[in-house]
PDB file of N, CA and C in Angstrom:
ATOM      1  N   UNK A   1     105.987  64.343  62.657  1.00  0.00           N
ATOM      2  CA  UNK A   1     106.306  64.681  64.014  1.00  0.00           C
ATOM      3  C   UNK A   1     106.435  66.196  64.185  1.00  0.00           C
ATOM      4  N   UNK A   2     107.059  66.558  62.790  1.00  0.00           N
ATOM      5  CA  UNK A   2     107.226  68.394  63.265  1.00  0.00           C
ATOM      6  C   UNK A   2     105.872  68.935  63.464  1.00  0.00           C
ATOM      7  N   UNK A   3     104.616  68.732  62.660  1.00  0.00           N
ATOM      8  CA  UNK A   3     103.391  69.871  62.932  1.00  0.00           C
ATOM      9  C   UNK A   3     103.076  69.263  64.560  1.00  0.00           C
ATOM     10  N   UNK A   4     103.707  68.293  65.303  1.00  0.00           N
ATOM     11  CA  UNK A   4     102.701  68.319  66.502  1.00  0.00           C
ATOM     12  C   UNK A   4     103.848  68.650  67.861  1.00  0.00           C
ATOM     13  N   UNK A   5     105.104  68.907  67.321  1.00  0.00           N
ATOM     14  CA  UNK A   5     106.055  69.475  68.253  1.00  0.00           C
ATOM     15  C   UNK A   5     105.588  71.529  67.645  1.00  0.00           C
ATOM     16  N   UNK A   6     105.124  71.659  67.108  1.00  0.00           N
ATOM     17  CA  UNK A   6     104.770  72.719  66.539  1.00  0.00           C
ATOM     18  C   UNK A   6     103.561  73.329  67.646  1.00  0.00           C
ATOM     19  N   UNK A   7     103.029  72.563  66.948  1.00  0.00           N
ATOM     20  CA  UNK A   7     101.574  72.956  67.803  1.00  0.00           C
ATOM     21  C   UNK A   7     101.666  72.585  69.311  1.00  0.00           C
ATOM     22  N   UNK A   8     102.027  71.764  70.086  1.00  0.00           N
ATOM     23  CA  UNK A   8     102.926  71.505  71.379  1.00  0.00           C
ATOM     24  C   UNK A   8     103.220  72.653  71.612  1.00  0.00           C
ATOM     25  N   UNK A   9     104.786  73.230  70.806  1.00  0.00           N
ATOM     26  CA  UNK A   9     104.938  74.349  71.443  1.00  0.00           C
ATOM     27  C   UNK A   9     104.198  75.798  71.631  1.00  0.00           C
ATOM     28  N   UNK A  10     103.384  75.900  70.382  1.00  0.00           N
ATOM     29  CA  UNK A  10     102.404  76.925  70.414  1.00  0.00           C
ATOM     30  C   UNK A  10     101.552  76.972  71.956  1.00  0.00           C
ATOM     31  N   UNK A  11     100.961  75.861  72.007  1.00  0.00           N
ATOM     32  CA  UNK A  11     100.335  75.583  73.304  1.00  0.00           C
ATOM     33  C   UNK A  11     100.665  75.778  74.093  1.00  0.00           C
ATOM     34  N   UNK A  12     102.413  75.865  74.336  1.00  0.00           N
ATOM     35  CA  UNK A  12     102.916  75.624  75.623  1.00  0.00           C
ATOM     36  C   UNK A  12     102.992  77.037  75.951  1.00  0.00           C
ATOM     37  N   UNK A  13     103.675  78.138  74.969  1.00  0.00           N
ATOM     38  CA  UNK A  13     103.896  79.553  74.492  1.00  0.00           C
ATOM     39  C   UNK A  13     102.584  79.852  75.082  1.00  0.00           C
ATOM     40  N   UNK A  14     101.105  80.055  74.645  1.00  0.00           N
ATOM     41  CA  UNK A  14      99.837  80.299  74.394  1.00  0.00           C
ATOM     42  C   UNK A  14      99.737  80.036  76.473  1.00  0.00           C
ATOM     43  N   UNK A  15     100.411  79.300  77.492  1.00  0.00           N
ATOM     44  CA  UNK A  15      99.808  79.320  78.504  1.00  0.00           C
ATOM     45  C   UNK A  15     100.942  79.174  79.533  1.00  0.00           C
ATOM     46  N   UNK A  16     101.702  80.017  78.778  1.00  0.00           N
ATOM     47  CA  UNK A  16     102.453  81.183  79.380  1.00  0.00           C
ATOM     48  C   UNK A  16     103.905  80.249  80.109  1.00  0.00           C
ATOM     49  N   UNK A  17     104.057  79.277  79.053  1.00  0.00           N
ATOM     50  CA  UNK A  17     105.174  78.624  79.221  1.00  0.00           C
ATOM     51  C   UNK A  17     106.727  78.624  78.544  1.00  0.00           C
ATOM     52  N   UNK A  18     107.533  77.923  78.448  1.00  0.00           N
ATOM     53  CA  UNK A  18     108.996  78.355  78.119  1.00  0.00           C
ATOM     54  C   UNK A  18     109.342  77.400  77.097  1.00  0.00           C
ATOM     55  N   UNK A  19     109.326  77.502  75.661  1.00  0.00           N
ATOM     56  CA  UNK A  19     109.879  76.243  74.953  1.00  0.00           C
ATOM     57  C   UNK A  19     111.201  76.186  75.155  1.00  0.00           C
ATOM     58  N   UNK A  20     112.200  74.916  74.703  1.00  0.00           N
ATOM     59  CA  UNK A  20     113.087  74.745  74.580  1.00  0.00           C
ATOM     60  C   UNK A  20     113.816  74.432  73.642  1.00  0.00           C
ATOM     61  N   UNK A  21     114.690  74.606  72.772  1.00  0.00           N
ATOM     62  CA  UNK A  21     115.131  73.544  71.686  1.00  0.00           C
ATOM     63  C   UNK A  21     116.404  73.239  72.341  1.00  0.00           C
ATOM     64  N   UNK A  22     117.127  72.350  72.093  1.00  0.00           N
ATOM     65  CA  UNK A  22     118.346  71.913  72.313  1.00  0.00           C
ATOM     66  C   UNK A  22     118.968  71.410  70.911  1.00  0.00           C
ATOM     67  N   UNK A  23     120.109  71.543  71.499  1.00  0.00           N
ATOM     68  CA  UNK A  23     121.284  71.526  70.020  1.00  0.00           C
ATOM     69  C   UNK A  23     122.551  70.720  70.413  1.00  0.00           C
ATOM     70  N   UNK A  24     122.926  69.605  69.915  1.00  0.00           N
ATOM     71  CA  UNK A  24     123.603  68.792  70.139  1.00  0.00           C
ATOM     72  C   UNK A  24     124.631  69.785  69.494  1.00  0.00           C
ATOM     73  N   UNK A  25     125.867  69.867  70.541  1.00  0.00           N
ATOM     74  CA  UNK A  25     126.942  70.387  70.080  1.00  0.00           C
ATOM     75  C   UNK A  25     128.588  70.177  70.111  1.00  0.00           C
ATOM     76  N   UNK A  26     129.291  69.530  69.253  1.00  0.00           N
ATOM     77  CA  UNK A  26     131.026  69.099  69.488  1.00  0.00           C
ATOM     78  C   UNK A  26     131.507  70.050  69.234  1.00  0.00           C
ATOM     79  N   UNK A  27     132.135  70.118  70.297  1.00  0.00           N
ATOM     80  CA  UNK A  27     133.854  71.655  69.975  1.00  0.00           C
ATOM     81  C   UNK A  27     134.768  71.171  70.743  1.00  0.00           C
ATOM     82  N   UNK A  28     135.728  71.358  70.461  1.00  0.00           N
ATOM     83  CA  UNK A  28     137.037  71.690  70.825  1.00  0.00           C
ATOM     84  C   UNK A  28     136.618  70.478  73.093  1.00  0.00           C
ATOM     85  N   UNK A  29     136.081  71.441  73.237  1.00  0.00           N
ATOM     86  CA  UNK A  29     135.826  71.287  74.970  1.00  0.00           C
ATOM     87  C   UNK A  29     134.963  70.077  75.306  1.00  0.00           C
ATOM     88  N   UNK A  30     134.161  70.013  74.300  1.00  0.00           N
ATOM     89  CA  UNK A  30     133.065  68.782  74.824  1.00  0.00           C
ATOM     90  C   UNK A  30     134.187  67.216  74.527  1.00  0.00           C
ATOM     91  N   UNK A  31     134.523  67.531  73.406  1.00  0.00           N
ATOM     92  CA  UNK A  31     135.693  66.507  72.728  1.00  0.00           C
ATOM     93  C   UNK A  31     137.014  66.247  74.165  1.00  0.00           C
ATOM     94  N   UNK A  32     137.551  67.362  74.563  1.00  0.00           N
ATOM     95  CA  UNK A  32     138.343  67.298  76.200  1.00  0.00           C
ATOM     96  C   UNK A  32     137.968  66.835  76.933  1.00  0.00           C
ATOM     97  N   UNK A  33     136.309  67.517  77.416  1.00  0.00           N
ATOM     98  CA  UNK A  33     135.785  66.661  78.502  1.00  0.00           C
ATOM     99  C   UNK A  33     134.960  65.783  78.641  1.00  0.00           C
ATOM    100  N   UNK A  34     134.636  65.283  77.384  1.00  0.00           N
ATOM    101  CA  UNK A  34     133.929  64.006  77.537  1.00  0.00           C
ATOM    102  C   UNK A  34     134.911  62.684  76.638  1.00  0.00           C
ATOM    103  N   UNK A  35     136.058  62.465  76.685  1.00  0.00           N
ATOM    104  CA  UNK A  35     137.332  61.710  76.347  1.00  0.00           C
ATOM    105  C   UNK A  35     136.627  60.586  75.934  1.00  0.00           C
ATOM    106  N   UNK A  36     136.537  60.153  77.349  1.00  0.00           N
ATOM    107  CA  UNK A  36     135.501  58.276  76.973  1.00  0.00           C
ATOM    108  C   UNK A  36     134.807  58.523  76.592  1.00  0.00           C
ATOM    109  N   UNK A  37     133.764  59.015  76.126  1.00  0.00           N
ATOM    110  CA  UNK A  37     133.145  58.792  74.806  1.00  0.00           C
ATOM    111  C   UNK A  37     133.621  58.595  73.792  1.00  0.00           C
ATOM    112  N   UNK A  38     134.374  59.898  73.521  1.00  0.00           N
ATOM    113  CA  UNK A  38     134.918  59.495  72.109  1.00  0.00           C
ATOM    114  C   UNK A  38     136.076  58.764  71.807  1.00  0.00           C
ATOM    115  N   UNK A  39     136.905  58.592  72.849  1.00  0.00           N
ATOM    116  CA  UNK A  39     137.944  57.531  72.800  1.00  0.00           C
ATOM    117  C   UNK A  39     137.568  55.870  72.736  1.00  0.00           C
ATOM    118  N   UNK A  40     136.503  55.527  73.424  1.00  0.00           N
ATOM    119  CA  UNK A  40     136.296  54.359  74.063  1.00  0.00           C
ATOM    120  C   UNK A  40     134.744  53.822  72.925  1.00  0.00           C
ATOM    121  N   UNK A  41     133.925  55.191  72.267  1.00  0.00           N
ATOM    122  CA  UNK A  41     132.490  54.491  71.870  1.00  0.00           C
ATOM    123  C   UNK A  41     132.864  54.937  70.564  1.00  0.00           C
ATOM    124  N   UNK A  42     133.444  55.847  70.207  1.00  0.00           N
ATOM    125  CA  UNK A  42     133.840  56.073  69.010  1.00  0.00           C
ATOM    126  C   UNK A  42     134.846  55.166  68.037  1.00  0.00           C
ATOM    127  N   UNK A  43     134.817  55.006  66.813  1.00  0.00           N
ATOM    128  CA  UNK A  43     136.350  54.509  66.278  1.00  0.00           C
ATOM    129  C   UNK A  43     136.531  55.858  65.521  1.00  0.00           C
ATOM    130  N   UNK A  44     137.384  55.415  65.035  1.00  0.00           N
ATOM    131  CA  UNK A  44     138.116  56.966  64.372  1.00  0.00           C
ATOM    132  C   UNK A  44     136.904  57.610  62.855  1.00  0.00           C
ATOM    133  N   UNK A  45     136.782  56.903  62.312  1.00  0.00           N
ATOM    134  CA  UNK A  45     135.883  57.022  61.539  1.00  0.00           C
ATOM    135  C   UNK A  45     134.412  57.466  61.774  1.00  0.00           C
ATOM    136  N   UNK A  46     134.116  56.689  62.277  1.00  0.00           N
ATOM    137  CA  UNK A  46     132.460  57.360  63.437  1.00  0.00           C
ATOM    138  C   UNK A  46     133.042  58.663  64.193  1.00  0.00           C
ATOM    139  N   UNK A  47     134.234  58.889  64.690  1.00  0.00           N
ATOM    140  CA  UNK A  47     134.277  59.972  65.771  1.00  0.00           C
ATOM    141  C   UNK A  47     134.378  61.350  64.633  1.00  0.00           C
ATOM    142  N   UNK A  48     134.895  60.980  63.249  1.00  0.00           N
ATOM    143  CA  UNK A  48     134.840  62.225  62.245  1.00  0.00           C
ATOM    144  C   UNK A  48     133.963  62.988  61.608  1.00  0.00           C
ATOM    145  N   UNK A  49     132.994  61.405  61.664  1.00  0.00           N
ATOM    146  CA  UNK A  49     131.688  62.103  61.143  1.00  0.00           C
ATOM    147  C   UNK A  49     130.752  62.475  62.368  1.00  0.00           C
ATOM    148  N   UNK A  50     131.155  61.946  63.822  1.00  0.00           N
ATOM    149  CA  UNK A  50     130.378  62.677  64.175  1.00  0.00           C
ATOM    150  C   UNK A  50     130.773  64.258  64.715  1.00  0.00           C
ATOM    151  N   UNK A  51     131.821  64.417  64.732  1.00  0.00           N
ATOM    152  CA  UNK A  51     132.033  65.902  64.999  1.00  0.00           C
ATOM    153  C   UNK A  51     131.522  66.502  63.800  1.00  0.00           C
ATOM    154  N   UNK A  52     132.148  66.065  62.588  1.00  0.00           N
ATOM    155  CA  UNK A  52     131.617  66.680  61.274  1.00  0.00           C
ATOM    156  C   UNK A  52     129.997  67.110  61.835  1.00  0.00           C
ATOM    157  N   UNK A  53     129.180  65.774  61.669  1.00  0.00           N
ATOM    158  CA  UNK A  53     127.695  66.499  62.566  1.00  0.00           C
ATOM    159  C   UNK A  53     127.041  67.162  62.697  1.00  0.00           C
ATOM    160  N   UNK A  54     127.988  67.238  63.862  1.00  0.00           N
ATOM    161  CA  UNK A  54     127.304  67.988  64.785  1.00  0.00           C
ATOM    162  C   UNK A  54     128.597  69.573  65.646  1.00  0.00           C
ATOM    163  N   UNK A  55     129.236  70.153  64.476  1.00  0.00           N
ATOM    164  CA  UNK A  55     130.218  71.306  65.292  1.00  0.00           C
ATOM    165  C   UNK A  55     129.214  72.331  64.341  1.00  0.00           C
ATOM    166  N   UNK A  56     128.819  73.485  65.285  1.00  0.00           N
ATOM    167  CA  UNK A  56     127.925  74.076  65.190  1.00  0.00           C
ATOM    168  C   UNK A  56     128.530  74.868  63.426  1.00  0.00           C
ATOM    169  N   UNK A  57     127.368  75.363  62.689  1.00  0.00           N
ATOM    170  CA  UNK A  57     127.240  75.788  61.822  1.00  0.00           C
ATOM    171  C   UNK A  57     127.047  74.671  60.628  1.00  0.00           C
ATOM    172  N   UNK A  58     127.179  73.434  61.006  1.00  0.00           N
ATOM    173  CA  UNK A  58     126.843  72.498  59.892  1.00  0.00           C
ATOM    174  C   UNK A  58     125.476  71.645  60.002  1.00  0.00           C
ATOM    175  N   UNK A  59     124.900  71.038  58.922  1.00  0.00           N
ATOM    176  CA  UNK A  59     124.030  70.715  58.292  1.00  0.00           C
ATOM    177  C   UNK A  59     122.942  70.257  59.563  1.00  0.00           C
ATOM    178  N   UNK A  60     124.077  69.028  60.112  1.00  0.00           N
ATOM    179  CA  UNK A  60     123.238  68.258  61.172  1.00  0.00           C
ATOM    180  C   UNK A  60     123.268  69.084  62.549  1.00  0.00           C
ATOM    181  N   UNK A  61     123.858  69.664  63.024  1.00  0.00           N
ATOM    182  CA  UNK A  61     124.155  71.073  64.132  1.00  0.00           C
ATOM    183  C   UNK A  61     122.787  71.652  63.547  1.00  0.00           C
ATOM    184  N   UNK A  62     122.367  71.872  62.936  1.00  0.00           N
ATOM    185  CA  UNK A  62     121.202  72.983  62.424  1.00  0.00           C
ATOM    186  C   UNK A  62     120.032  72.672  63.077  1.00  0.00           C
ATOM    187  N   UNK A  63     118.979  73.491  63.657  1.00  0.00           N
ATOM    188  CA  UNK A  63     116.961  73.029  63.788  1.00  0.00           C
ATOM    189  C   UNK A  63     116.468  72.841  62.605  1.00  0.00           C
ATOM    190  N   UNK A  64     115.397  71.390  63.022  1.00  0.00           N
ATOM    191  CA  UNK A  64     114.881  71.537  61.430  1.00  0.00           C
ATOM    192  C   UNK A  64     114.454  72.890  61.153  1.00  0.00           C
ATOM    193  N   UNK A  65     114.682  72.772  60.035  1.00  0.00           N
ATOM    194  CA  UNK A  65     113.994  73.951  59.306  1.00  0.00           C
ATOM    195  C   UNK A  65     112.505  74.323  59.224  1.00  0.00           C
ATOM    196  N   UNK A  66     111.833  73.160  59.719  1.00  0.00           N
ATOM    197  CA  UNK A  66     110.250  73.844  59.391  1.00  0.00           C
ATOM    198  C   UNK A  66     109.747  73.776  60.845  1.00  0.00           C
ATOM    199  N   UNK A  67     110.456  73.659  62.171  1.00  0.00           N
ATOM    200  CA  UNK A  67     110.238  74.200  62.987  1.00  0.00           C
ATOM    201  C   UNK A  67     109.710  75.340  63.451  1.00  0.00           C
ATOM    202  N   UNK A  68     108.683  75.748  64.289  1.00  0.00           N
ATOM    203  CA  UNK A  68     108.638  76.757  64.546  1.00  0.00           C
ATOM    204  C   UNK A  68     109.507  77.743  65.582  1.00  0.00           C
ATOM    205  N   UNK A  69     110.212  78.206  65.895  1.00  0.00           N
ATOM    206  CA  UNK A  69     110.995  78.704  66.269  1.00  0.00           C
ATOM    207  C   UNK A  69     110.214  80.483  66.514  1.00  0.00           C
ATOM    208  N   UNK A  70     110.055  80.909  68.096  1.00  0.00           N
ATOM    209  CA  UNK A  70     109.112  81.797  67.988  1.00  0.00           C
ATOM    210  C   UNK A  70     110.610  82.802  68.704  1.00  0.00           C
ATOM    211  N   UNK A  71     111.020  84.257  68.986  1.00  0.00           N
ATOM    212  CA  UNK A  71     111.771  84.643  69.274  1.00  0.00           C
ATOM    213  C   UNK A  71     111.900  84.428  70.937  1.00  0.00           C
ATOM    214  N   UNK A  72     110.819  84.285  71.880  1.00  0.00           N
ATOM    215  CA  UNK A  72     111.170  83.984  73.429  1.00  0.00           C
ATOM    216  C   UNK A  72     111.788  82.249  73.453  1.00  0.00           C
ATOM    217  N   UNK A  73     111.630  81.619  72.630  1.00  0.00           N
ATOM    218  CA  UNK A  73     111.830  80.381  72.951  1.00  0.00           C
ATOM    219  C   UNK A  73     113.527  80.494  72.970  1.00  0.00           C
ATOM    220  N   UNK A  74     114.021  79.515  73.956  1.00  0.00           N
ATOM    221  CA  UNK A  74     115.228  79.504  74.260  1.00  0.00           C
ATOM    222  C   UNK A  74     116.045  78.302  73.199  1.00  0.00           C
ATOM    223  N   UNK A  75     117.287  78.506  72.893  1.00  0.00           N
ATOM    224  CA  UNK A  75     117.926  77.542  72.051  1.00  0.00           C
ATOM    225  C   UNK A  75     119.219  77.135  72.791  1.00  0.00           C
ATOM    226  N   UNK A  76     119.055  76.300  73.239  1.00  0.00           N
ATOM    227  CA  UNK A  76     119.984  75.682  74.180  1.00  0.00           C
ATOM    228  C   UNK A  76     121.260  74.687  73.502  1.00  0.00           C
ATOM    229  N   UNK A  77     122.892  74.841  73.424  1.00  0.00           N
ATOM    230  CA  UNK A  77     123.689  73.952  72.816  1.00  0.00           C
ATOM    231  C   UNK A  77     124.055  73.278  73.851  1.00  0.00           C
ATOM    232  N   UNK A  78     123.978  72.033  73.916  1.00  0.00           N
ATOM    233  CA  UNK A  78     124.552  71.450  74.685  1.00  0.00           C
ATOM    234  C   UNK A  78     125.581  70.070  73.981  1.00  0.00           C
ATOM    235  N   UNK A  79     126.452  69.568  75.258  1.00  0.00           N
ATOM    236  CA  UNK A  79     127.458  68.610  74.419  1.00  0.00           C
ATOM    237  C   UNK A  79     127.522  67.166  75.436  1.00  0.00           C
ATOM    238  N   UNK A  80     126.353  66.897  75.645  1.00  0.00           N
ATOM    239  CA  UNK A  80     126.019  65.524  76.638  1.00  0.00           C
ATOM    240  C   UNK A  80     124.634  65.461  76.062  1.00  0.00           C
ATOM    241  N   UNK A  81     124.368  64.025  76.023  1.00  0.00           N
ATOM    242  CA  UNK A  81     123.007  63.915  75.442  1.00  0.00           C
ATOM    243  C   UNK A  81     121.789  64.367  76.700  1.00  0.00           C
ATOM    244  N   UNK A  82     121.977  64.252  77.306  1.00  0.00           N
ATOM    245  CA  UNK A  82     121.153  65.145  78.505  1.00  0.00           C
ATOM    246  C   UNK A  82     121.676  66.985  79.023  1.00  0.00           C
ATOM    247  N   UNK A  83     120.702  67.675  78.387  1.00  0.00           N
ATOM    248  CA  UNK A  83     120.795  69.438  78.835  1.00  0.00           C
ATOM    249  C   UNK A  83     121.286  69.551  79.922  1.00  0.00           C
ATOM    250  N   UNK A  84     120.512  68.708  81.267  1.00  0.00           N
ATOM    251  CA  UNK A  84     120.478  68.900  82.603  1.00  0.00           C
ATOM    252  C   UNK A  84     122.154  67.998  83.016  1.00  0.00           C
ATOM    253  N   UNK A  85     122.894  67.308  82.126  1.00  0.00           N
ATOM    254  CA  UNK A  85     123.797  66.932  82.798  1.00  0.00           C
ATOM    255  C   UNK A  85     125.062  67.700  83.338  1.00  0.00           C
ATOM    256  N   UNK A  86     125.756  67.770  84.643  1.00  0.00           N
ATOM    257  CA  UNK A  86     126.580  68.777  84.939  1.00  0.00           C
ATOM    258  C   UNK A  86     127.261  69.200  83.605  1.00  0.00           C
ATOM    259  N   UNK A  87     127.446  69.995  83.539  1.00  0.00           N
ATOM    260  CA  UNK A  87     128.601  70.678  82.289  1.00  0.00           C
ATOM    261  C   UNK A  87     128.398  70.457  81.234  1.00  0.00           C
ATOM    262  N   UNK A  88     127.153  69.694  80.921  1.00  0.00           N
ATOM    263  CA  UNK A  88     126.454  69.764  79.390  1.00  0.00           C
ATOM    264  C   UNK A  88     126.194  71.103  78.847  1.00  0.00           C
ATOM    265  N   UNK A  89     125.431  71.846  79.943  1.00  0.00           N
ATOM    266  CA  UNK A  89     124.842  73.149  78.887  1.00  0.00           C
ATOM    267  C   UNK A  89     124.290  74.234  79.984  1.00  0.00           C
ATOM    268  N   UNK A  90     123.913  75.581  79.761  1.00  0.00           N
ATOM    269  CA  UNK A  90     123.623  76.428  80.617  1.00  0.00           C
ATOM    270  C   UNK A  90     122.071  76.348  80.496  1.00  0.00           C
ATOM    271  N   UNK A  91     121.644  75.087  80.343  1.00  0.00           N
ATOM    272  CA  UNK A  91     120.005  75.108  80.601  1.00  0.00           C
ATOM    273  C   UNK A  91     119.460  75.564  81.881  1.00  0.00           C
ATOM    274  N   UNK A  92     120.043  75.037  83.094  1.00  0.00           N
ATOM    275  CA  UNK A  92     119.572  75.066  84.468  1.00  0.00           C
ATOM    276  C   UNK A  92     120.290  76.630  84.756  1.00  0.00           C
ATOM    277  N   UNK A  93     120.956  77.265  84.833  1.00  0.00           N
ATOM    278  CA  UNK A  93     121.395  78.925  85.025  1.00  0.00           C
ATOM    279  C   UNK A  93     119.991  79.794  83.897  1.00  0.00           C
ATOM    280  N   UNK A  94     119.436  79.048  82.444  1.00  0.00           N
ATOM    281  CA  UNK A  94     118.851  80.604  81.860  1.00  0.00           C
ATOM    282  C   UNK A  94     117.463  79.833  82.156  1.00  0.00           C
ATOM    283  N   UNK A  95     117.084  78.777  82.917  1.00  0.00           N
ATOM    284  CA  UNK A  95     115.543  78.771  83.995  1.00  0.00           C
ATOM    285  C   UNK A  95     115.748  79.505  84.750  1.00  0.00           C
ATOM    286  N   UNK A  96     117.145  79.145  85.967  1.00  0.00           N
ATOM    287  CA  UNK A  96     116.740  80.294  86.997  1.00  0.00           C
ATOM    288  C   UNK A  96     116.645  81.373  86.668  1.00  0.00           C
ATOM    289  N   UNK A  97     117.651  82.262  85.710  1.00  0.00           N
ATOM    290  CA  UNK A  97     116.886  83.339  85.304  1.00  0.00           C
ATOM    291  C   UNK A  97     115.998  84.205  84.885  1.00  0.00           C
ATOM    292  N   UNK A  98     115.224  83.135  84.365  1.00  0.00           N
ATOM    293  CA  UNK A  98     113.611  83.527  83.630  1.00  0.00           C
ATOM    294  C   UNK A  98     112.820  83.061  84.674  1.00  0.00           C
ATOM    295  N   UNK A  99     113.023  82.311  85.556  1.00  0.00           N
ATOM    296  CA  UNK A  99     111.995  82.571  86.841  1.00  0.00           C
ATOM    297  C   UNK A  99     110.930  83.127  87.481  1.00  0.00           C
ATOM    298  N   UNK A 100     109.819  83.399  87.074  1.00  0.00           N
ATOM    299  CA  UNK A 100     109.356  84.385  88.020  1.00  0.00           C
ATOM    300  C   UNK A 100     109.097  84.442  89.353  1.00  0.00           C
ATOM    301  N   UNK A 101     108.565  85.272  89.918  1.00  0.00           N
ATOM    302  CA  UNK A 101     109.201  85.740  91.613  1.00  0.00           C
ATOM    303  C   UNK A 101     107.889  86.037  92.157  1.00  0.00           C
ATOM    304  N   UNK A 102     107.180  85.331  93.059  1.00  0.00           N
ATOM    305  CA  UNK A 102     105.923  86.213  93.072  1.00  0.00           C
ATOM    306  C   UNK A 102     105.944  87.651  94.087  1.00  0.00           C
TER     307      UNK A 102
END
């Protein structure tokens, strides 16, 4: 799957488009404001390993590694399984900013 999310993004880069990666991310805040989840889908055991996970700087928090990763492409953390969900992530603020204007 990685050489054709690879080449995908090359393509996308190559015609003058915006990759994305996203990064599943638990801290402190996502754990506050998303409660029912982890109170209600979690048990205590599942809820350890999944912060373990996924709190940024560890194993599973990481891009694969043989990703291509080009320096304009954006790396987005977010802490809702959807980018675009309110208060998941600043995906929808760094589009409008990269916008162009004609």
């Amino acid at each position: 799957m990685v050489p054709n999310v690879n080449r995908i993004s090359a393509a996308l880069r190559a015609a003058g488009g915006t990759v994305v990666f996203t990064q599943h991310t638990v801290d402190d805040e996502a754990i506050r404001t998303w409660s029912v989840f982890f109170e209600y889908f979690c048990g205590r055991k599942r809820r350890t390993s999944y912060v373990e996970a996924f709190t940024a700087g560890s194993q599973g928090h990481a891009l694969w590694p043989e990703l291509d990763v080009a320096h304009e492409d954006l790396i987005i953390l977010k802490s809702r399984f959807g980018a675009f969900a309110p208060g998941s992530s600043d995906l929808h603020v760094r589009f409008y900013r990269r916008r162009r204007l004609p």
